[in-house]
N, C-alpha and C. Protein backbone atom coordinates (compact mmCIF):
# COMPACT_ATOMS: atom_id res chain seq x y z
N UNK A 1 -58.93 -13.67 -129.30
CA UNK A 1 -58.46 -14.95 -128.82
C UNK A 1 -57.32 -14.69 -127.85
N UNK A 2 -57.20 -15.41 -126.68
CA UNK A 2 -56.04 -15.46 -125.83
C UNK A 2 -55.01 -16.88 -125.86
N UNK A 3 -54.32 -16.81 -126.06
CA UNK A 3 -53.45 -18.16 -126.11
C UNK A 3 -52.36 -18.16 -124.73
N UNK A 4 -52.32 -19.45 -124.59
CA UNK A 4 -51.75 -19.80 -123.20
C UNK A 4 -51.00 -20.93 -123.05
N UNK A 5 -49.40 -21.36 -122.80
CA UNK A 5 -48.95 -22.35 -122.93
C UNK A 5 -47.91 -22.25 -121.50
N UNK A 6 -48.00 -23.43 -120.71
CA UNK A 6 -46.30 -23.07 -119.84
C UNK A 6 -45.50 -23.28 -120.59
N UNK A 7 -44.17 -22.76 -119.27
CA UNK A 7 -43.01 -23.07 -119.92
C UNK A 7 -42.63 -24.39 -118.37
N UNK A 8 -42.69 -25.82 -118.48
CA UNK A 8 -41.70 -26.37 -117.59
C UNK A 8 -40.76 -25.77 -116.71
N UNK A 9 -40.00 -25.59 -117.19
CA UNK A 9 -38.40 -25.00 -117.39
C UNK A 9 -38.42 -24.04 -116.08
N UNK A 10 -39.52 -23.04 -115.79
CA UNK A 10 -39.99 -21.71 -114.78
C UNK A 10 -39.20 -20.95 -115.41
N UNK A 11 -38.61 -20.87 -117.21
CA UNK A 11 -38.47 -19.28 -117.66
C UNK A 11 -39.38 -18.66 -118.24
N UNK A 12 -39.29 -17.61 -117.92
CA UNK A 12 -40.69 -16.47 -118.13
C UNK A 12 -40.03 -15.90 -119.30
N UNK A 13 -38.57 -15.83 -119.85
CA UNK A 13 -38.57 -15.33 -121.09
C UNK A 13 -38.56 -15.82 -122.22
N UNK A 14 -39.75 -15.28 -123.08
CA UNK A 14 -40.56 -15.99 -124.26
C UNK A 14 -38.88 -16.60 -125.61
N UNK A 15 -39.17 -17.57 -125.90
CA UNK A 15 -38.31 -18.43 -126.96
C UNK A 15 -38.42 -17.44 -128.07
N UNK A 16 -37.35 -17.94 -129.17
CA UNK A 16 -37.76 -17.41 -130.54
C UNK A 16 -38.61 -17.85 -130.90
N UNK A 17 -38.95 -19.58 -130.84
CA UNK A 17 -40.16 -20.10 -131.29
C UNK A 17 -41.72 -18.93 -130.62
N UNK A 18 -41.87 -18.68 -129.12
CA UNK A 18 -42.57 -18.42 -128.68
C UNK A 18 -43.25 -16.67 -130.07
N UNK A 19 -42.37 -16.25 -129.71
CA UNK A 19 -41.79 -15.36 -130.53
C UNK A 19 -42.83 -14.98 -131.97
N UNK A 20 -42.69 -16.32 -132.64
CA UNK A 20 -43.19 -16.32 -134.21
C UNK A 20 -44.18 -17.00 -134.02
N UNK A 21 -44.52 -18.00 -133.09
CA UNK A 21 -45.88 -18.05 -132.48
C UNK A 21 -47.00 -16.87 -132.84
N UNK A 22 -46.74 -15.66 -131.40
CA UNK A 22 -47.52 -14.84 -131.72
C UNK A 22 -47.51 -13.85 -132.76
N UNK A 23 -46.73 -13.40 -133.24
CA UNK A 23 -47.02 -12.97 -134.40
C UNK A 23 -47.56 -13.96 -135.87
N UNK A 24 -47.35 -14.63 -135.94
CA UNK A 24 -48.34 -15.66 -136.97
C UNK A 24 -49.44 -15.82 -136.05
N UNK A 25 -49.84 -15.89 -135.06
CA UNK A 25 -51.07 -15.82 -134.47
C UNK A 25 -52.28 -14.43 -134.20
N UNK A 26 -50.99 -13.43 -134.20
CA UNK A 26 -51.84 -12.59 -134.67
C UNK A 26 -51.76 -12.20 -136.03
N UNK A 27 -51.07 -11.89 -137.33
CA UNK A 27 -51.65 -12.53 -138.76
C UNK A 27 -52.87 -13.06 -139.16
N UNK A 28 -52.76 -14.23 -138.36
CA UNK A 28 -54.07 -15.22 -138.68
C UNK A 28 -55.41 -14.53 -138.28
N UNK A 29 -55.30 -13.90 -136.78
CA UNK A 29 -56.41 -13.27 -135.91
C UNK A 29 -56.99 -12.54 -137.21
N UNK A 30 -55.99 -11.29 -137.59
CA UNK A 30 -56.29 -10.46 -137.98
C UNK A 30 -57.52 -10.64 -139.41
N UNK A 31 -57.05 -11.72 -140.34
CA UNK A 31 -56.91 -12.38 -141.51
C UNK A 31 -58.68 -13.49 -141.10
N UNK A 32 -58.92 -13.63 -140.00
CA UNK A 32 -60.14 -13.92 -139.25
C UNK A 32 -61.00 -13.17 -139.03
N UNK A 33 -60.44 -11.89 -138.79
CA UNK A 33 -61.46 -11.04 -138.07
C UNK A 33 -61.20 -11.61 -136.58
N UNK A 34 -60.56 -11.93 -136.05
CA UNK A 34 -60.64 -12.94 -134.87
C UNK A 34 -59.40 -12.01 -133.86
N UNK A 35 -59.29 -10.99 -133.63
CA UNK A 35 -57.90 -10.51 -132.89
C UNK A 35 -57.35 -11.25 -131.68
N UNK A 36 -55.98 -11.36 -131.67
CA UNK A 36 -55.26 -12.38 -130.78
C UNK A 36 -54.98 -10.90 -129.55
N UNK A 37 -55.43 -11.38 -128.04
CA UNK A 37 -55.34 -10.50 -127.36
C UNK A 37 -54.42 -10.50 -126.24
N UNK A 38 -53.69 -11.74 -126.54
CA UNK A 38 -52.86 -11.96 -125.28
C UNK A 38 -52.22 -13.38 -125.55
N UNK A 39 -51.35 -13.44 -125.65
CA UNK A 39 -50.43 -15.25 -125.38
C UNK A 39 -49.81 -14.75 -124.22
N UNK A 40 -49.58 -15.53 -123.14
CA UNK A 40 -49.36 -16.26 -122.03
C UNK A 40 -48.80 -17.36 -121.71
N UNK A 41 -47.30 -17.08 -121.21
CA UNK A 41 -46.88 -18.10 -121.29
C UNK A 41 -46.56 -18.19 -119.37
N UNK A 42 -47.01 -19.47 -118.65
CA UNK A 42 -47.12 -19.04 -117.23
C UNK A 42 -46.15 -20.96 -116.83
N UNK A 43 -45.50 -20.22 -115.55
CA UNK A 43 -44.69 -20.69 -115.08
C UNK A 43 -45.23 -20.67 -113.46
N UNK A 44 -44.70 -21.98 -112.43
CA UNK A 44 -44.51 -21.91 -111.06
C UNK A 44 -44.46 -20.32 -110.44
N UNK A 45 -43.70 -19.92 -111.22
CA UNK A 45 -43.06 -18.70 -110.44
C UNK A 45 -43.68 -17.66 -111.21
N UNK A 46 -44.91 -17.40 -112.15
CA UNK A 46 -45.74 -16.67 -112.50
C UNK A 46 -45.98 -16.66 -113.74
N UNK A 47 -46.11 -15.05 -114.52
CA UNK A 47 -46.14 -15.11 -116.08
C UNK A 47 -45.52 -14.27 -116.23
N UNK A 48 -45.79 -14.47 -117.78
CA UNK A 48 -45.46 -13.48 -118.91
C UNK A 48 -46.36 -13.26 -119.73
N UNK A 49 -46.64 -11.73 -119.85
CA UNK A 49 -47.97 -11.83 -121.03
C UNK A 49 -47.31 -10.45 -122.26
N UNK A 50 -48.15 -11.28 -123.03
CA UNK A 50 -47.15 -10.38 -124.23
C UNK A 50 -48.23 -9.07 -124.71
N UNK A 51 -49.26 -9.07 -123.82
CA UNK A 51 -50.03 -7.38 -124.24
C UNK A 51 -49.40 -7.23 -123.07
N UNK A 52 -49.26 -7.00 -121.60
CA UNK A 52 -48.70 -6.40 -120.63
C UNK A 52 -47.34 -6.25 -120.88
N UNK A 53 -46.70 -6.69 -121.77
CA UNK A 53 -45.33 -6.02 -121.92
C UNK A 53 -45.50 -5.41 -123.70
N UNK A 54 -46.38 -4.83 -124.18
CA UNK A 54 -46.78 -4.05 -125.20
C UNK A 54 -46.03 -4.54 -126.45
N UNK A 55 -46.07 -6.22 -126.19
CA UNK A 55 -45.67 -6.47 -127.51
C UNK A 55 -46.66 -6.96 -128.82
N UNK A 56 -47.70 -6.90 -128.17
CA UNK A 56 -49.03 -6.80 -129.55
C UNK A 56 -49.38 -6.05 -129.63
């Protein structure tokens, strides 16, 4: 699964909320059989992806 939300705001750096997001999202993946492969959080001024910065 890939998950994808903006941020308004145009900050690209992920919240605490954002944060416990993906990790309870990947939990769940895992707990599915379903692996979470990427949250994305994209802004005017681009993204942020949390496998390209090797945090899953």
């Amino acid at each position: 699964m890939i998950v994808a939300h903006n941020h308004p705001s145009g900050n690209l750096i992920p919240s605490e909320q954002d944060k416990r997001l993906t990790k309870r999202l990947t939990e769940i993946g895992r707990a599915l059989d379903l692996p979470l492969l990427d949250h994305v959080i994209v802004t005017r001024e681009g993204y942020y992806s949390f496998a390209d910065e090797g945090v899953l």
